[in-house]
N, C-alpha and C. Protein backbone atom coordinates (compact mmCIF):
# COMPACT_ATOMS: atom_id res chain seq x y z
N UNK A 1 0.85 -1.18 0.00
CA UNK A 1 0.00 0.00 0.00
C UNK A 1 0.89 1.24 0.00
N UNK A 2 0.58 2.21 -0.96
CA UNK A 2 1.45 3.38 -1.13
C UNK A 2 1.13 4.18 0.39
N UNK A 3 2.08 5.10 0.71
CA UNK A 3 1.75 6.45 1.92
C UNK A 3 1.40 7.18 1.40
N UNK A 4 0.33 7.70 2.12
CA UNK A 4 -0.39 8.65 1.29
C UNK A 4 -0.67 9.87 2.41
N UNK A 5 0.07 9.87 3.55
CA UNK A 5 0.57 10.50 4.51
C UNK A 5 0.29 11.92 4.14
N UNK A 6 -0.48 13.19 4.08
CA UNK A 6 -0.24 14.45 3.97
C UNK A 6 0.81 15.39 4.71
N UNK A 7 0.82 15.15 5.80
CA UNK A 7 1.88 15.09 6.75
C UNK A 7 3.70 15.49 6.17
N UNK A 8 3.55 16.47 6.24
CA UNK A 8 5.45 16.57 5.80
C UNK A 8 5.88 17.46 6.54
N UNK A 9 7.35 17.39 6.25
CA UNK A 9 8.21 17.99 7.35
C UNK A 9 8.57 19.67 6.52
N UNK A 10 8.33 21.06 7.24
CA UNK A 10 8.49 21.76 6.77
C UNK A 10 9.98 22.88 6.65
N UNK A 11 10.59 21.98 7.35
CA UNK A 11 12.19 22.39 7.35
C UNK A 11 13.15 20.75 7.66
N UNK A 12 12.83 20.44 6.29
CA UNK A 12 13.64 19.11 5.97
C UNK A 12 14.65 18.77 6.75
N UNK A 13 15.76 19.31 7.29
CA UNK A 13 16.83 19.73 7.95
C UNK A 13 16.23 18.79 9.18
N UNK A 14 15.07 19.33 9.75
CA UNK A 14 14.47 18.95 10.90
C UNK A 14 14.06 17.16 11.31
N UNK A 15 13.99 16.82 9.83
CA UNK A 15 13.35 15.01 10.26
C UNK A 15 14.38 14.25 10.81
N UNK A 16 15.41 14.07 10.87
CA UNK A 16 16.11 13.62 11.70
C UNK A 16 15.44 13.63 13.19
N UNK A 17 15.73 14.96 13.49
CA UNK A 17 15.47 15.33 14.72
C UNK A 17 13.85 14.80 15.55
N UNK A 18 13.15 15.13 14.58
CA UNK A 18 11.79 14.68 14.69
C UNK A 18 11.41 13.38 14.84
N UNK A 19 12.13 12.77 13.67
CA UNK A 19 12.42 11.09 14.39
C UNK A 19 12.45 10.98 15.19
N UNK A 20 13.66 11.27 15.96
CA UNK A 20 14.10 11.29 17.14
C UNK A 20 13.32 11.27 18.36
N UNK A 21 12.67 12.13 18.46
CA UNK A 21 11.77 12.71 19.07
C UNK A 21 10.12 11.59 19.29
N UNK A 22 10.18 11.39 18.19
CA UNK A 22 8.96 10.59 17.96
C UNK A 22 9.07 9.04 18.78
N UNK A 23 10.41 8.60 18.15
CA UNK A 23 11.07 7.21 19.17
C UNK A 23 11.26 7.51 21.00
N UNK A 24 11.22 8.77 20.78
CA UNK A 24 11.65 9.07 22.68
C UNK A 24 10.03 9.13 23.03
N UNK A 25 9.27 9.69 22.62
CA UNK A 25 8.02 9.78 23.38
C UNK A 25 7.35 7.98 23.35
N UNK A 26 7.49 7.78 21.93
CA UNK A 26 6.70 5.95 21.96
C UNK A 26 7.48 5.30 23.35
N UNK A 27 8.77 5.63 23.21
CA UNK A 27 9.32 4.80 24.31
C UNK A 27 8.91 5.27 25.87
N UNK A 28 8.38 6.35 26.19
CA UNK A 28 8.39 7.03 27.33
C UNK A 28 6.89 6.33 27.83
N UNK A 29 5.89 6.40 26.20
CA UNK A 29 4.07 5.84 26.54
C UNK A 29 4.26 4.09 26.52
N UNK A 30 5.90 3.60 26.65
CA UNK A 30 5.32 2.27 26.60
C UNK A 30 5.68 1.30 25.76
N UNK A 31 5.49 1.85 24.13
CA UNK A 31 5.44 1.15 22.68
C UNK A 31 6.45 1.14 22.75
N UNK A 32 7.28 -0.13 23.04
CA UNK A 32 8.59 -0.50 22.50
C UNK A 32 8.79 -1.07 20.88
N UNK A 33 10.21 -0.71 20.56
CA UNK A 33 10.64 -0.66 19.20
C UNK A 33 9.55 -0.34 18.09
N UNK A 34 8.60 0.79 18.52
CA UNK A 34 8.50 1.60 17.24
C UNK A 34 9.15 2.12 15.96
N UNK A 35 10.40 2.18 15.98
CA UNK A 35 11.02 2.81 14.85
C UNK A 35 10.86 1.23 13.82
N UNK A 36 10.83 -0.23 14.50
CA UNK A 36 10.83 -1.42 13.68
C UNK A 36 9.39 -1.79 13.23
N UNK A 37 8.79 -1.32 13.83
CA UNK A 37 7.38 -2.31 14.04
C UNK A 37 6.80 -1.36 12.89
N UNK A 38 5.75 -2.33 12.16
CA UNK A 38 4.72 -2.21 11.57
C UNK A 38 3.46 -0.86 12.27
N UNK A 39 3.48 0.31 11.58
CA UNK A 39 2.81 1.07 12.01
C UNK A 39 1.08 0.87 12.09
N UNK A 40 0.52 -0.23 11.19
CA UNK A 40 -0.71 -0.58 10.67
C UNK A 40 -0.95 -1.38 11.79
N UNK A 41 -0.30 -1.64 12.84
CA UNK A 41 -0.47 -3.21 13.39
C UNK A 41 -1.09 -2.54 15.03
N UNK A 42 -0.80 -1.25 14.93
CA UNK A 42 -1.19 0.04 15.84
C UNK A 42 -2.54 0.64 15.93
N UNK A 43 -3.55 0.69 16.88
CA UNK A 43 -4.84 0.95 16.85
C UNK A 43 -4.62 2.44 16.62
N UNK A 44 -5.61 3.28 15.77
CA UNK A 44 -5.19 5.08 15.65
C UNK A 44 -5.24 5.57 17.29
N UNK A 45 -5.86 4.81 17.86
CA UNK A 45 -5.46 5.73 19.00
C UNK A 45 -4.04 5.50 19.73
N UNK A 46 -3.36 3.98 19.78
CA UNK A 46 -2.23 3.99 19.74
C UNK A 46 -0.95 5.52 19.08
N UNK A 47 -1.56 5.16 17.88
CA UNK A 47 -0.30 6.13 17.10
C UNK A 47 -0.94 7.67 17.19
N UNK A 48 -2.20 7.92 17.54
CA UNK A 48 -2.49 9.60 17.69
C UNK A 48 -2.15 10.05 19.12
N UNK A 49 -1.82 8.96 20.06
CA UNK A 49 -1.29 9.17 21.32
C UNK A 49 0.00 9.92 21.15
N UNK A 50 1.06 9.12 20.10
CA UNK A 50 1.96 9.65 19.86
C UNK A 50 2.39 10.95 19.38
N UNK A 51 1.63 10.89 18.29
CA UNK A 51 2.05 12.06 17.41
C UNK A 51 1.18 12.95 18.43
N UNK A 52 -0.15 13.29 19.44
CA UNK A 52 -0.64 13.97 20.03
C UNK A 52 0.42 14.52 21.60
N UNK A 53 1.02 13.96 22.14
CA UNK A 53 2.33 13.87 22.71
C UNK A 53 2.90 14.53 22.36
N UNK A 54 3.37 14.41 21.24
CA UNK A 54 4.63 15.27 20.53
C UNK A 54 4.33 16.47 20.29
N UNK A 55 2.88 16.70 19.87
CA UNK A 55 2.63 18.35 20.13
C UNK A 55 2.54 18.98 21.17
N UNK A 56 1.87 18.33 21.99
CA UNK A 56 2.37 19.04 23.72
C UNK A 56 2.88 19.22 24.45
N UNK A 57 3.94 18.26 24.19
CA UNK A 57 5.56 18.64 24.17
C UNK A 57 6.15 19.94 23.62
N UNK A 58 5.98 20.21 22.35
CA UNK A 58 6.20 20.91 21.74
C UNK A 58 5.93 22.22 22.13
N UNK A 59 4.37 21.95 22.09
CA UNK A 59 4.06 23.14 22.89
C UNK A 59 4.36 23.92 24.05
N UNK A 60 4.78 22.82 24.78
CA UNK A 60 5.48 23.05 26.30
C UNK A 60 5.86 23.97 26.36
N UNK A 61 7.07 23.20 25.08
CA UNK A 61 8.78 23.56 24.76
C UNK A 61 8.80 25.22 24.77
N UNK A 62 7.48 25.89 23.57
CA UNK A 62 7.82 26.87 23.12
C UNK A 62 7.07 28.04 23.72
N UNK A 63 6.05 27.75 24.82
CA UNK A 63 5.53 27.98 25.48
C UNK A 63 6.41 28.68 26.67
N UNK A 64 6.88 27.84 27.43
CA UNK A 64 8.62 28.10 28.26
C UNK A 64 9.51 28.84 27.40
N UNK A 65 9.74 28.85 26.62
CA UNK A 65 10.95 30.11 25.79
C UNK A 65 10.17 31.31 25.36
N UNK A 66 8.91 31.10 25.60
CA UNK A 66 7.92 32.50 25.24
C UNK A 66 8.37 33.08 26.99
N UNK A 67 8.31 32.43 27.75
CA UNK A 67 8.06 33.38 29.07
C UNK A 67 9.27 33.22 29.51
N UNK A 68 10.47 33.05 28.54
CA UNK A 68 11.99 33.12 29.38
C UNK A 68 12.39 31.84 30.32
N UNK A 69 11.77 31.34 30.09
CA UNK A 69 11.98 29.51 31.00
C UNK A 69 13.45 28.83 30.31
């Protein structure tokens, strides 16, 4: 089955990093060896846990450098 993912990275430079990122939170909720495993084999709420994580993280992140943290 092709990806048909809309989803892209908007400073290319960055997917590395984002990877990264993505493997540290699966590992933090639990899901071991995500970066190997079959993403289909994942209920959507499994994998929107993740990627939903990663924005509130994010948000945290930039949230704290807005108020000098």
């Amino acid at each position: 089955m092709a990806n048909r993912s809309s989803n892209r990275v908007l400073v290319p430079e960055a997917r590395k990093a984002l990877d990264s990122f993505k493997l540290e939170v699966a590992n933090e909720l639990g899901i071991a060896n995500y970066d190997s495993m079959d993403k289909g084999n994942l209920t959507s709420r499994e994998n929107g846990y993740v990627g939903g994580t990663m924005v509130k993280k994010m948000i945290e992140k930039a949230q704290n450098q807005m108020a000098g943290k």
